[in-house]
Protein backbone atom coordinates (compact mmCIF):
# COMPACT_ATOMS: atom_id res chain seq x y z
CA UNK A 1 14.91 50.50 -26.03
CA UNK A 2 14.37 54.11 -24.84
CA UNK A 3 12.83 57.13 -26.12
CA UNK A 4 15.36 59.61 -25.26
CA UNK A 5 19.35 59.43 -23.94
CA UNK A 6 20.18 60.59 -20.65
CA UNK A 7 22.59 63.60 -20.74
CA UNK A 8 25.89 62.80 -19.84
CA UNK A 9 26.30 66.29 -17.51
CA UNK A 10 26.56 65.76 -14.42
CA UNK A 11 23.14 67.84 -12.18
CA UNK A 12 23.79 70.15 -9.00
CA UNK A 13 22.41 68.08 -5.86
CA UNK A 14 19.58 70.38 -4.34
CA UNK A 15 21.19 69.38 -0.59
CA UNK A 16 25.05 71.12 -1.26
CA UNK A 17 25.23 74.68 -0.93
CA UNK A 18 26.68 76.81 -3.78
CA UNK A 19 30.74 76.02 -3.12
CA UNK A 20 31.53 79.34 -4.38
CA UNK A 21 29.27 81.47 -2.39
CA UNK A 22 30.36 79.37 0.75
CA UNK A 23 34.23 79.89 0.74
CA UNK A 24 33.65 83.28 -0.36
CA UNK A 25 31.88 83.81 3.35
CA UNK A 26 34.67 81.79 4.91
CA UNK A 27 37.12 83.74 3.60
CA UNK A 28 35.44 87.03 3.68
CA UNK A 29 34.76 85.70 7.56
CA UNK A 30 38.49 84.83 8.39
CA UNK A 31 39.62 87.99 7.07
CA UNK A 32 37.09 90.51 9.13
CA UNK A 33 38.50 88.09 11.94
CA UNK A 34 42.30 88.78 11.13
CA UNK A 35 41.29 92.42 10.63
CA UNK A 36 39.71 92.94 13.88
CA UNK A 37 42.63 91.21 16.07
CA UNK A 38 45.08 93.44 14.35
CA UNK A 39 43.28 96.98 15.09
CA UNK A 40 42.49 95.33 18.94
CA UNK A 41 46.63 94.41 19.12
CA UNK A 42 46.76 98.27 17.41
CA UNK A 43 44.53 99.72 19.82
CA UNK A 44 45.98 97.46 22.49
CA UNK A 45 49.39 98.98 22.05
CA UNK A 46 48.29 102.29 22.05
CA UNK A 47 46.82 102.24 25.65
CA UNK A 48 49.71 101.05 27.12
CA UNK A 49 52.02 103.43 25.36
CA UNK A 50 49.66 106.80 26.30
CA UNK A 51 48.17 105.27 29.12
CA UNK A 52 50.24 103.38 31.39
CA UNK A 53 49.13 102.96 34.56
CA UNK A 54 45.39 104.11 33.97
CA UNK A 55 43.12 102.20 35.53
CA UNK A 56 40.53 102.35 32.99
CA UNK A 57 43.60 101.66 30.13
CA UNK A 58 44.46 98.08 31.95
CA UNK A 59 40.68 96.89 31.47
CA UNK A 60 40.47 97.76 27.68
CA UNK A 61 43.50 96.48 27.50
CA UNK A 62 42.24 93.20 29.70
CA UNK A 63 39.02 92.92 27.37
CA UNK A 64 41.55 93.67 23.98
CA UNK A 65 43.19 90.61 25.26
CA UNK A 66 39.62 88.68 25.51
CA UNK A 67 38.81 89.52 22.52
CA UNK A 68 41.85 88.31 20.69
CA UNK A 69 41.69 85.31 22.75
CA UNK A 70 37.92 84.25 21.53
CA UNK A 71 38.85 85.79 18.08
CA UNK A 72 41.91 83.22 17.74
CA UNK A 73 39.62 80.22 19.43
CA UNK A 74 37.02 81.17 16.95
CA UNK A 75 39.69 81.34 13.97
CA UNK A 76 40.88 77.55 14.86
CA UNK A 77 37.64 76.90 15.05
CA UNK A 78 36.95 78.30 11.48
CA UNK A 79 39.91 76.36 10.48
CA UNK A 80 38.70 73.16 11.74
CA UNK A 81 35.45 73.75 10.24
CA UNK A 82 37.13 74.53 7.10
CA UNK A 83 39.28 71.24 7.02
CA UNK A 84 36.07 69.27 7.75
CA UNK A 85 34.32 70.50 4.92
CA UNK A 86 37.26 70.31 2.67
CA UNK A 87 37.51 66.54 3.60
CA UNK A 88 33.86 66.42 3.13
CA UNK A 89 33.97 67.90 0.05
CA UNK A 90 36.32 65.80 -1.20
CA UNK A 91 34.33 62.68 -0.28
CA UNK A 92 31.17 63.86 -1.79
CA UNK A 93 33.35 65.05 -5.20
CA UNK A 94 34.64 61.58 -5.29
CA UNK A 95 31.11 59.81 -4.76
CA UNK A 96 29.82 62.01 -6.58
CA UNK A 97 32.70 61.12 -9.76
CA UNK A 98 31.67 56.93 -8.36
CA UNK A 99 28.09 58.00 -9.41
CA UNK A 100 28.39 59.56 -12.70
CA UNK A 101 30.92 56.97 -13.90
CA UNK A 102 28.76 54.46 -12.88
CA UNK A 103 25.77 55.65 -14.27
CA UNK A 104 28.08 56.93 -17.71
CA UNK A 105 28.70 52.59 -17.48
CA UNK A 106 25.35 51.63 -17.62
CA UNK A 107 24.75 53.69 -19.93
CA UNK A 108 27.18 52.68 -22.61
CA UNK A 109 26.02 49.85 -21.63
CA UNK A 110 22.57 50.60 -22.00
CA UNK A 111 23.50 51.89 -25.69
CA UNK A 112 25.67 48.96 -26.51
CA UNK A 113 23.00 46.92 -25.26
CA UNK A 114 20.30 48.42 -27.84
CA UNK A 115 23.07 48.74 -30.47
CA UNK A 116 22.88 44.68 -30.30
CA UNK A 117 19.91 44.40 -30.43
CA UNK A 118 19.36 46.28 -33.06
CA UNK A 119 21.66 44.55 -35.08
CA UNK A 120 20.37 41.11 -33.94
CA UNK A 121 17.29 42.28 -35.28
CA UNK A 122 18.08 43.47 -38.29
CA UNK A 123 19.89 40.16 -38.96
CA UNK A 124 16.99 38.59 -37.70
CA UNK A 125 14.57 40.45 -40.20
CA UNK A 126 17.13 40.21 -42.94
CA UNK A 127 17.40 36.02 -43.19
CA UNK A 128 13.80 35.65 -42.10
CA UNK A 129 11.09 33.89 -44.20
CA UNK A 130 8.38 35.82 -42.71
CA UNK A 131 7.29 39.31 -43.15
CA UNK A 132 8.17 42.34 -40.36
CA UNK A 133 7.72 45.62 -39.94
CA UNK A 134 9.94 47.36 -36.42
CA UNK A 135 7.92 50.12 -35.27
CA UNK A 136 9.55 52.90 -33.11
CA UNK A 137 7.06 55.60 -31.69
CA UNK A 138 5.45 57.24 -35.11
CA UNK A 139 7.85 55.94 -37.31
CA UNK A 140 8.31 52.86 -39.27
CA UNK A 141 11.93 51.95 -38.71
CA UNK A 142 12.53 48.97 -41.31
CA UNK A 143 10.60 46.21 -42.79
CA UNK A 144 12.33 43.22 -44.88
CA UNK A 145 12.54 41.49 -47.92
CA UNK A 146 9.91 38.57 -47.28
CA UNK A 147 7.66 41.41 -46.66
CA UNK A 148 8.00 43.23 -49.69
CA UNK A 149 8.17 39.99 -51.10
CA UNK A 150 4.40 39.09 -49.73
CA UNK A 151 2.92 42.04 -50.16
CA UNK A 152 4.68 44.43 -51.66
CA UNK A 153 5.03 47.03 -49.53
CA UNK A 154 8.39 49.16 -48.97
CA UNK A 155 9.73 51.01 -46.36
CA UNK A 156 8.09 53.88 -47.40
CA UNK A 157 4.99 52.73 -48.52
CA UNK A 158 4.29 51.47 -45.04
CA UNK A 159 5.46 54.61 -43.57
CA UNK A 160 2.95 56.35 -45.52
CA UNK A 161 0.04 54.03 -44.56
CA UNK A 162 0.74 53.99 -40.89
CA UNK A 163 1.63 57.39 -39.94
CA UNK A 164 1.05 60.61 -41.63
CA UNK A 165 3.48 63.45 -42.26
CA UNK A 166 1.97 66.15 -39.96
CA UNK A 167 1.63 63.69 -37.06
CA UNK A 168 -2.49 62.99 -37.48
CA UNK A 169 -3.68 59.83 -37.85
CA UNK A 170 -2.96 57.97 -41.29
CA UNK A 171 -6.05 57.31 -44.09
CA UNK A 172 -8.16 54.24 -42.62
CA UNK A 173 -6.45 51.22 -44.58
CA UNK A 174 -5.75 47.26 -44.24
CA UNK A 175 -2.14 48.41 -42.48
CA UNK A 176 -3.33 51.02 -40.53
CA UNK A 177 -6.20 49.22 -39.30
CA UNK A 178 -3.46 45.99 -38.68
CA UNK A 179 -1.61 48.70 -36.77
CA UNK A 180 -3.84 50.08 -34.37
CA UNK A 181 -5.29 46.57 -33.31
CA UNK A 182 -1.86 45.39 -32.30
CA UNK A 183 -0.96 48.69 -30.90
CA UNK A 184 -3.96 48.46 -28.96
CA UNK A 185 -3.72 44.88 -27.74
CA UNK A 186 -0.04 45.33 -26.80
CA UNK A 187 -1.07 48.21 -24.49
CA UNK A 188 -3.45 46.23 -22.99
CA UNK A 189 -1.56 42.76 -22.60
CA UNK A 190 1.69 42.98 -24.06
CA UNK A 191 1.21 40.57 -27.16
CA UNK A 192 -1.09 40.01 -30.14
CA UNK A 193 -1.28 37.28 -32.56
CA UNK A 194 -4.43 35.62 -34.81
CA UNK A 195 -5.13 35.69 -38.69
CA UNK A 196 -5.68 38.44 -40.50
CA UNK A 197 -6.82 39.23 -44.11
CA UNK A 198 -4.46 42.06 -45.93
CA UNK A 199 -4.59 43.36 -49.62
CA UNK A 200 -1.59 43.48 -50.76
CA UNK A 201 -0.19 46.44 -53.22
CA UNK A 202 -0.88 44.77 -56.14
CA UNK A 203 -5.38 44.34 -54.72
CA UNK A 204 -4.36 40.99 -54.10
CA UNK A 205 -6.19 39.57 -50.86
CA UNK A 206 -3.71 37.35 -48.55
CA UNK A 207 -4.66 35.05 -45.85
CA UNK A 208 -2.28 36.10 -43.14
CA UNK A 209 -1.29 35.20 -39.54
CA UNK A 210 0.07 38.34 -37.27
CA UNK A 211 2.33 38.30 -34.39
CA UNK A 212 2.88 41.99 -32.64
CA UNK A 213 4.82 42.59 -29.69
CA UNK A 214 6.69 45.12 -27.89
CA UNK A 215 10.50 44.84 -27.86
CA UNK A 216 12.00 44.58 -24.42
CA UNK A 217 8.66 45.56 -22.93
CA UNK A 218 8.13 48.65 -24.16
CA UNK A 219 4.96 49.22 -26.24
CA UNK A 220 5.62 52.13 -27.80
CA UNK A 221 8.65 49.96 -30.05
CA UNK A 222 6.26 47.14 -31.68
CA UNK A 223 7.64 44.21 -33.74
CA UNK A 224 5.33 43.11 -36.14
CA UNK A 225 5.54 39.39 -37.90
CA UNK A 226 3.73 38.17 -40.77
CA UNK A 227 3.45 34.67 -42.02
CA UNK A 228 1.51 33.69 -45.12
CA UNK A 229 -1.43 31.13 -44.08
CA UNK A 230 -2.50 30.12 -47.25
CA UNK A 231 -0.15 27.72 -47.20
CA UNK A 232 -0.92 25.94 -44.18
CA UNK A 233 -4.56 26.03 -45.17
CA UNK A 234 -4.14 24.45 -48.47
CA UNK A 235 -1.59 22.12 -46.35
CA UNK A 236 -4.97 21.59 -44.14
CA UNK A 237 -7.19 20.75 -47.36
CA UNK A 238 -4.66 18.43 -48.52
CA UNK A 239 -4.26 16.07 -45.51
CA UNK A 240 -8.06 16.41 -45.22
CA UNK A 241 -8.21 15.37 -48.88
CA UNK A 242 -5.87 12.98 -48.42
CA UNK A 243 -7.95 10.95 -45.29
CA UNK A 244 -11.25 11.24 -47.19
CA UNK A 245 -9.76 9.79 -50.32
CA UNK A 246 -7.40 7.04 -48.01
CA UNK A 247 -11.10 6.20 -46.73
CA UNK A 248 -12.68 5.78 -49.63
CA UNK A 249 -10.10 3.48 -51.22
CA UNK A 250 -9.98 1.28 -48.44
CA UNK A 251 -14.07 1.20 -48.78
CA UNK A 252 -14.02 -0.20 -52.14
CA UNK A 253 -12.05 -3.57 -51.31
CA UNK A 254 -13.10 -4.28 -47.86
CA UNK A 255 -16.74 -4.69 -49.37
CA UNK A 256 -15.60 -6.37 -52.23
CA UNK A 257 -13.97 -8.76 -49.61
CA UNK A 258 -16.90 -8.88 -47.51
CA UNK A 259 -18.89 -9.59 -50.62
CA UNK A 260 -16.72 -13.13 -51.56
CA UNK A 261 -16.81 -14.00 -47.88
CA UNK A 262 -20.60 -13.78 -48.66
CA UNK A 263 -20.73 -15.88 -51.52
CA UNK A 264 -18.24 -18.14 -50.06
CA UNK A 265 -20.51 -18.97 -47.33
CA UNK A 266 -23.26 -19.42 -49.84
CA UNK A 267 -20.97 -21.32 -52.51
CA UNK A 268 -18.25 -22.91 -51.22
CA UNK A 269 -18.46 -25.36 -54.33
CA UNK A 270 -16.70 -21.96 -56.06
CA UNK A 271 -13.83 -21.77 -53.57
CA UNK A 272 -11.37 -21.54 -56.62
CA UNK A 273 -13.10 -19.11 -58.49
CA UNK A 274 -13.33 -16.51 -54.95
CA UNK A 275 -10.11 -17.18 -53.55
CA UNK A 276 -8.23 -15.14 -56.33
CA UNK A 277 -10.47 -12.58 -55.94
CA UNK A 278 -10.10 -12.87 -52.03
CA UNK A 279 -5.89 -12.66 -52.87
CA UNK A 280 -6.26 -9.31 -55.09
CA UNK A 281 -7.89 -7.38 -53.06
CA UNK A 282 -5.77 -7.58 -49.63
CA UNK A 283 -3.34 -7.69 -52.05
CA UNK A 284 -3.92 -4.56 -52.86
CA UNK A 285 -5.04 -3.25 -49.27
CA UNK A 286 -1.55 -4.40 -48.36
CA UNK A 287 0.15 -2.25 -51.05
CA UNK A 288 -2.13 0.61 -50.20
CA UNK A 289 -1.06 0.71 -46.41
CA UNK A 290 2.32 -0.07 -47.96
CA UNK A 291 2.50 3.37 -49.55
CA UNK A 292 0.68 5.58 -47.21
CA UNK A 293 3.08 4.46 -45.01
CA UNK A 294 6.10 5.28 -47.71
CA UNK A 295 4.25 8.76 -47.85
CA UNK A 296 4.36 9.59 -44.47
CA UNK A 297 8.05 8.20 -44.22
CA UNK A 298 9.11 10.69 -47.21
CA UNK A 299 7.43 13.42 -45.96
CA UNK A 300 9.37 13.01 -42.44
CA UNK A 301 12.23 12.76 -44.76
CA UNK A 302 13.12 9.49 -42.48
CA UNK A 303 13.62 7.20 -45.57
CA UNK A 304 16.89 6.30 -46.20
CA UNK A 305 18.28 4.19 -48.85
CA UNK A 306 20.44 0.92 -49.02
CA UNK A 307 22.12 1.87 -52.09
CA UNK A 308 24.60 -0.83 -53.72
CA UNK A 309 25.73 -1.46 -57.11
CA UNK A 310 23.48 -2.90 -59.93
CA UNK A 311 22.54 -3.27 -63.35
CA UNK A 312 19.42 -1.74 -64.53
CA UNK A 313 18.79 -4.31 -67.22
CA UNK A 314 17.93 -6.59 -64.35
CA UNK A 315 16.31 -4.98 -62.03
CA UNK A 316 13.58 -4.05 -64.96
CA UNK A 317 13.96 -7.29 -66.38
CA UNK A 318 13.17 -8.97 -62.76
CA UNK A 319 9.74 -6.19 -62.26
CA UNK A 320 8.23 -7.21 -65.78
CA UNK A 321 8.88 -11.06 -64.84
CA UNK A 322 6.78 -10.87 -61.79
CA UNK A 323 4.00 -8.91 -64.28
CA UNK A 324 4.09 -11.58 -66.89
CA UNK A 325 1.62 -13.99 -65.77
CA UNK A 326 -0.70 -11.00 -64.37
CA UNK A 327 -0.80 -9.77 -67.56
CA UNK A 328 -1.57 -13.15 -69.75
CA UNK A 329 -4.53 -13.27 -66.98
CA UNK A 330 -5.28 -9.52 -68.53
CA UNK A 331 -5.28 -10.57 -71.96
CA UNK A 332 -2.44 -7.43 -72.31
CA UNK A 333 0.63 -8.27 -74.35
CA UNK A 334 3.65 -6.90 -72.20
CA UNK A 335 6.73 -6.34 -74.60
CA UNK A 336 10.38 -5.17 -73.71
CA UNK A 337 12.38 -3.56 -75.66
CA UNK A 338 16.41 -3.76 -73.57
CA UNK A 339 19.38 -2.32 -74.72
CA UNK A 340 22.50 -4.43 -75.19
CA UNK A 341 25.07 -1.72 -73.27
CA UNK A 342 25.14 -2.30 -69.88
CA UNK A 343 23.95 0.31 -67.44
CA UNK A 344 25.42 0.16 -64.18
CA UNK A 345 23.75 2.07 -61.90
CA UNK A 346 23.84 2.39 -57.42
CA UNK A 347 20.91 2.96 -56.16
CA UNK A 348 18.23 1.09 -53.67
CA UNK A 349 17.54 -2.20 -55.92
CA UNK A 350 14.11 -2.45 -53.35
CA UNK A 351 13.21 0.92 -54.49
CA UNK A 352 14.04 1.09 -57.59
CA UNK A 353 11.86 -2.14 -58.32
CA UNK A 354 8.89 -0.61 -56.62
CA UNK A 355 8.86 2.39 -58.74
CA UNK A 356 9.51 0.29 -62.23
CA UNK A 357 6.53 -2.35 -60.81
CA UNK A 358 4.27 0.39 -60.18
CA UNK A 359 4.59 2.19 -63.50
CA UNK A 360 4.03 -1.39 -64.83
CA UNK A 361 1.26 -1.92 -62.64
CA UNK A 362 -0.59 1.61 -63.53
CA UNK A 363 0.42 1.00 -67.32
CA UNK A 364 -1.76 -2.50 -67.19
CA UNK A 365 -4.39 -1.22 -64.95
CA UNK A 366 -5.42 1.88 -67.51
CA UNK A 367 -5.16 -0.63 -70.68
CA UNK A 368 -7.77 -2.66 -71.37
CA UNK A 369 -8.01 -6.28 -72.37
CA UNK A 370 -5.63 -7.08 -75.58
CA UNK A 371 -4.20 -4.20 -75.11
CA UNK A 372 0.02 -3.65 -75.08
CA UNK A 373 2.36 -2.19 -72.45
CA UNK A 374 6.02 -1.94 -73.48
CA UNK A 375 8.87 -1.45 -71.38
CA UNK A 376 12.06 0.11 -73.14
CA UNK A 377 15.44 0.27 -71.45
CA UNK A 378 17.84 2.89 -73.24
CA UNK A 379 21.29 4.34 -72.50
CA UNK A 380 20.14 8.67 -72.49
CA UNK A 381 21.50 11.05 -75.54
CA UNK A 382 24.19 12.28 -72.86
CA UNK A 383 25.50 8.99 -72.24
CA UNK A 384 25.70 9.78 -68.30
CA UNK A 385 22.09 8.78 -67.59
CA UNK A 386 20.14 5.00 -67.73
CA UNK A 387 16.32 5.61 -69.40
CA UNK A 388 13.16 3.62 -68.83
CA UNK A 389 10.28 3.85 -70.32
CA UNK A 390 6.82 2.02 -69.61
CA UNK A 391 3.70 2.69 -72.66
CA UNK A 392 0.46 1.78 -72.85
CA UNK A 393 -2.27 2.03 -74.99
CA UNK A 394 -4.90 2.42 -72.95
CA UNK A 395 -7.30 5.27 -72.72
CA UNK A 396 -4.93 8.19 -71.71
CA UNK A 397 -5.08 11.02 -69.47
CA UNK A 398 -6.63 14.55 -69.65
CA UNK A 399 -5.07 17.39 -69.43
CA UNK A 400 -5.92 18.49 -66.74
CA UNK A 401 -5.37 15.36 -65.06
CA UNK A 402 -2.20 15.32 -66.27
CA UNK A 403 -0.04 18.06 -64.44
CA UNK A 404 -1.36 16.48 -61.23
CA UNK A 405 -0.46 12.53 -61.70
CA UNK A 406 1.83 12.37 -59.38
CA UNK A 407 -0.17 13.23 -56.65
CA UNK A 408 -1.43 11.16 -53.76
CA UNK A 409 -4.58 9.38 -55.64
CA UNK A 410 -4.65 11.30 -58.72
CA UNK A 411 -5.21 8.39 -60.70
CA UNK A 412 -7.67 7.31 -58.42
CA UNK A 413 -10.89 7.15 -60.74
CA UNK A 414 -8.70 7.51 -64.45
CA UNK A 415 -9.00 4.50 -66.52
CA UNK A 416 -10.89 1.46 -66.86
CA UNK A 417 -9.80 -0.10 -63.45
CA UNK A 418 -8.51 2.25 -60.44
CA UNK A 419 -4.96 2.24 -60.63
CA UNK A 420 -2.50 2.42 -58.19
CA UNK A 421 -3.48 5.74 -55.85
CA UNK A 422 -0.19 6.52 -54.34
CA UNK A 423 2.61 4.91 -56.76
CA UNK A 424 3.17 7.88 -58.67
CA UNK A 425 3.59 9.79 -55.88
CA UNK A 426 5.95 7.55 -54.27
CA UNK A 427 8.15 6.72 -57.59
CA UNK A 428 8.23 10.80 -58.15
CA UNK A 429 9.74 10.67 -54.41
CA UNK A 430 12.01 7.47 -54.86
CA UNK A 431 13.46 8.66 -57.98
CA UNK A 432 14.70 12.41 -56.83
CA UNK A 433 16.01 11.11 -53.72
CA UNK A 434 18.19 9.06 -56.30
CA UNK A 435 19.18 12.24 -58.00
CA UNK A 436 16.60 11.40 -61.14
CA UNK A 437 13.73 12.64 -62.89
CA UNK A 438 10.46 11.06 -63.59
CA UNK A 439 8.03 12.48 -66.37
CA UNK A 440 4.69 11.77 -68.24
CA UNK A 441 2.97 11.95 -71.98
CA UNK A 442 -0.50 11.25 -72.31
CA UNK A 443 -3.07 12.07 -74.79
CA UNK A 444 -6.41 10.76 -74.45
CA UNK A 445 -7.74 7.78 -75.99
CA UNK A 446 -3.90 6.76 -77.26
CA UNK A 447 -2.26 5.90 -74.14
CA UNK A 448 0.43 6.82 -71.86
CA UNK A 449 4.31 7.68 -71.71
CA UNK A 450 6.10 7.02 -68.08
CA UNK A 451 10.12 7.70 -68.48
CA UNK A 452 12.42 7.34 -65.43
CA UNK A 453 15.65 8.91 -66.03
CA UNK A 454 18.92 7.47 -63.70
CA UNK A 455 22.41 8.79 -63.09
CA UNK A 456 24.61 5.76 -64.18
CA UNK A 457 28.11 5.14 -62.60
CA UNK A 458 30.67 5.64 -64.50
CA UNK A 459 33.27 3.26 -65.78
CA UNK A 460 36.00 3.96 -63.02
CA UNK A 461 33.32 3.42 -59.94
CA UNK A 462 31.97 0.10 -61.53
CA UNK A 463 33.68 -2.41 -59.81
């Protein structure tokens, strides 16, 4: 972009001579020319008329004739001079015409150039997530919506906090202080970017990361982007989070199997009382790799489904079979409770089984012994939608625990036995991607409420 437009008038070149001034003198030349040969052909006639024969008379009249003769040499010359400026003159007018039109090209160009760029721009800044201000010279030129949106700043507002009316500097703020650190670092280099703390209109402080650079090159027209970090950071805390608490669930079973390999060693008399031990625990490593793996895979959004048609009666029916014996070993009584009216569903029978098996699973692992988990299977007030339900009675879950079960290990240490660490998350993930909802009741020391909610088929697609 530019500061100012060239005018479109074309200058006088400094090496051509006024054209008026010089005809004028050709003219003015040609005629003192024509003037003179007539009064020498006058004065020519007169001395042979009054005196013929003189001797004197035939040398004026010789040198008359001279005269005329350089006068009409000098005259073609003129002329020739004349046509050779003309013809230069013409050239230069139409080199001159090559020029300006050229130059008139590039710039139209020039302006439809900037005129797409502008608009690219403001599209650009209009569908953007992240926050920008354009700067052009002293003046704000736009900002967009995600900008007000983060920090509530307008047009105006940011006009007001960058630049002052009368041209002096603006009162020393978060912006203007923003602004002359990328102002001066584009200067210098030519781009800016780090983090950057901001209060926001509202006296909220914001965790920020700025871009500024200039806009074709020129630093005087700065394009400022701002992205919300807080995000990433709690993002950062999370996966950090995440490792330590991957870390310390694997801890827990590799030295209770390091233990039984001990006290095999020592008692191998007690092989059948170790080995089940010895089978729970990589069973549950296994299941624990199983999911982190299922996490990553969902967050990659990489998992895709092997849907096929099915009835949901059975696919329940089949999880709380392979619970049964686990939970006579438990002492916990696990009850169903079916409807009769079928509910056809199509969905991912794998999937769907690991989510009902792991509601089971954290149901029985948070009751203690003689203790009851029931599993209901209902058709949903709408009639559209298959319902399952898995209680316990076990000891419940705060309230504050509560609005965060179905994140990765939230029901790490809840309970009388650590539950399942990443199930919840997982079934929250299986069941959307199936177009359902999953949801939880709880109230301390009188158990838990897990219901699953599944679009059924209706009766034209069941086949």
């Amino acid at each position: 972009m530019t500061q100012s437009t060239a005018s479109t008038s074309p200058k006088r070149s400094p090496n051509v001579p006024p054209l008026a001034s010089f005809v004028f003198m050709l003219v003015v030349l040609f005629a003192v020319m024509v003037i003179v040969g007539v009064l020498l052909g006058q004065q020519n006639d007169i001395l042979l008329t009054e005196a013929a024969g003189e001797e004197w008379a035939l040398a004026a009249v010789q040198t008359n004739r001279t005269l005329l003769l350089a006068l009409g040499i000098a005259a073609f010359a003129l002329m020739g001079l004349l046509l050779v400026f003309m013809i230069r003159l013409r050239r230069y007018v139409a080199e001159r015409a090559a020029t300006e039109a050229l130059a008139l090209a590039r710039m139209r160009g020039r302006e439809s150039e900037l005129t797409a760029l502008r608009a690219t721009l403001k599209a650009l800044m209009s569908n953007s997530y992240e926050g920008m201000i354009f700067v052009e010279g002293n003046r704000v030129k736009s900002s967009n919506r995600a900008l007000t949106r983060l920090t509530g700043y307008t047009d105006s507002d940011l006009q007001n906090s960058l630049f002052a009316e009368n041209g002096a500097s603006a009162p020393e703020n978060d912006l203007r202080r923003l602004y002359e650190t990328l102002s001066a670092a584009v200067r210098k280099g030519g781009l800016w970017q780090g983090p950057f703390t901001l209060r926001s209109k509202s006296g909220e402080t914001l965790e920020l990361h700025v871009v500024g650079a200039p806009i074709e090159g020129q630093n005087e027209h700065l394009l400022i982007v701002i992205r919300d970090s807080s995000h990433e950071k709690r993002l950062r805390e999370q996966q950090t989070k995440f490792v330590s608490n991957a870390s310390h669930e694997l801890r827990t079973p590799l030295a209770n199997l390091k233990t039984r390999l001990y006290l095999l060693r020592r008692q191998p008399d007690k092989v059948d009382e170790h080995l089940p031990v010895l089978e729970d625990v990589t069973n549950y490593m296994q299941q624990l790799i199983d999911e982190m793996m299922d996490m990553g895979r969902f967050e990659r959004g990489v998992v895709l489904l092997q849907r096929d048609n099915g009835n949901l009666q059975d696919l329940t029916a089949e999880a709380v079979e392979n619970y049964q014996i686990r939970a006579e070993r438990r002492s916990i009584t696990l009850k169903t409770d079916f409807t009769a009216d079928p509910l056809p569903v199509f969905v991912d029978h794998k999937r769907i089984m690991q989510v009902i098996t792991n509601l089971i699973a954290n149901a029985m692992n948070h009751t203690p012994q003689q203790g009851t988990v029931q599993v209901r299977l209902r058709r949903d007030v709408d009639g559209d939608g298959g319902v399952v339900e898995v209680q316990d009675n076990g000891v419940g879950i705060s309230q504050e625990m509560l609005t965060a079960a179905f994140q990765p290990f939230a029901t790490a240490s809840m309970g009388l036995v650590t539950g399942t660490v990443l199930g919840l998350s997982l079934a929250k993930e299986i069941i959307e991607l199936h177009g359902g909802r999953i949801a939880v009741e709880s109230e301390e020391g009188k158990g838990t409420l897990y219901r699953v909610r599944l679009p059924l088929l209706s009766p034209l697609t069941v086949e």
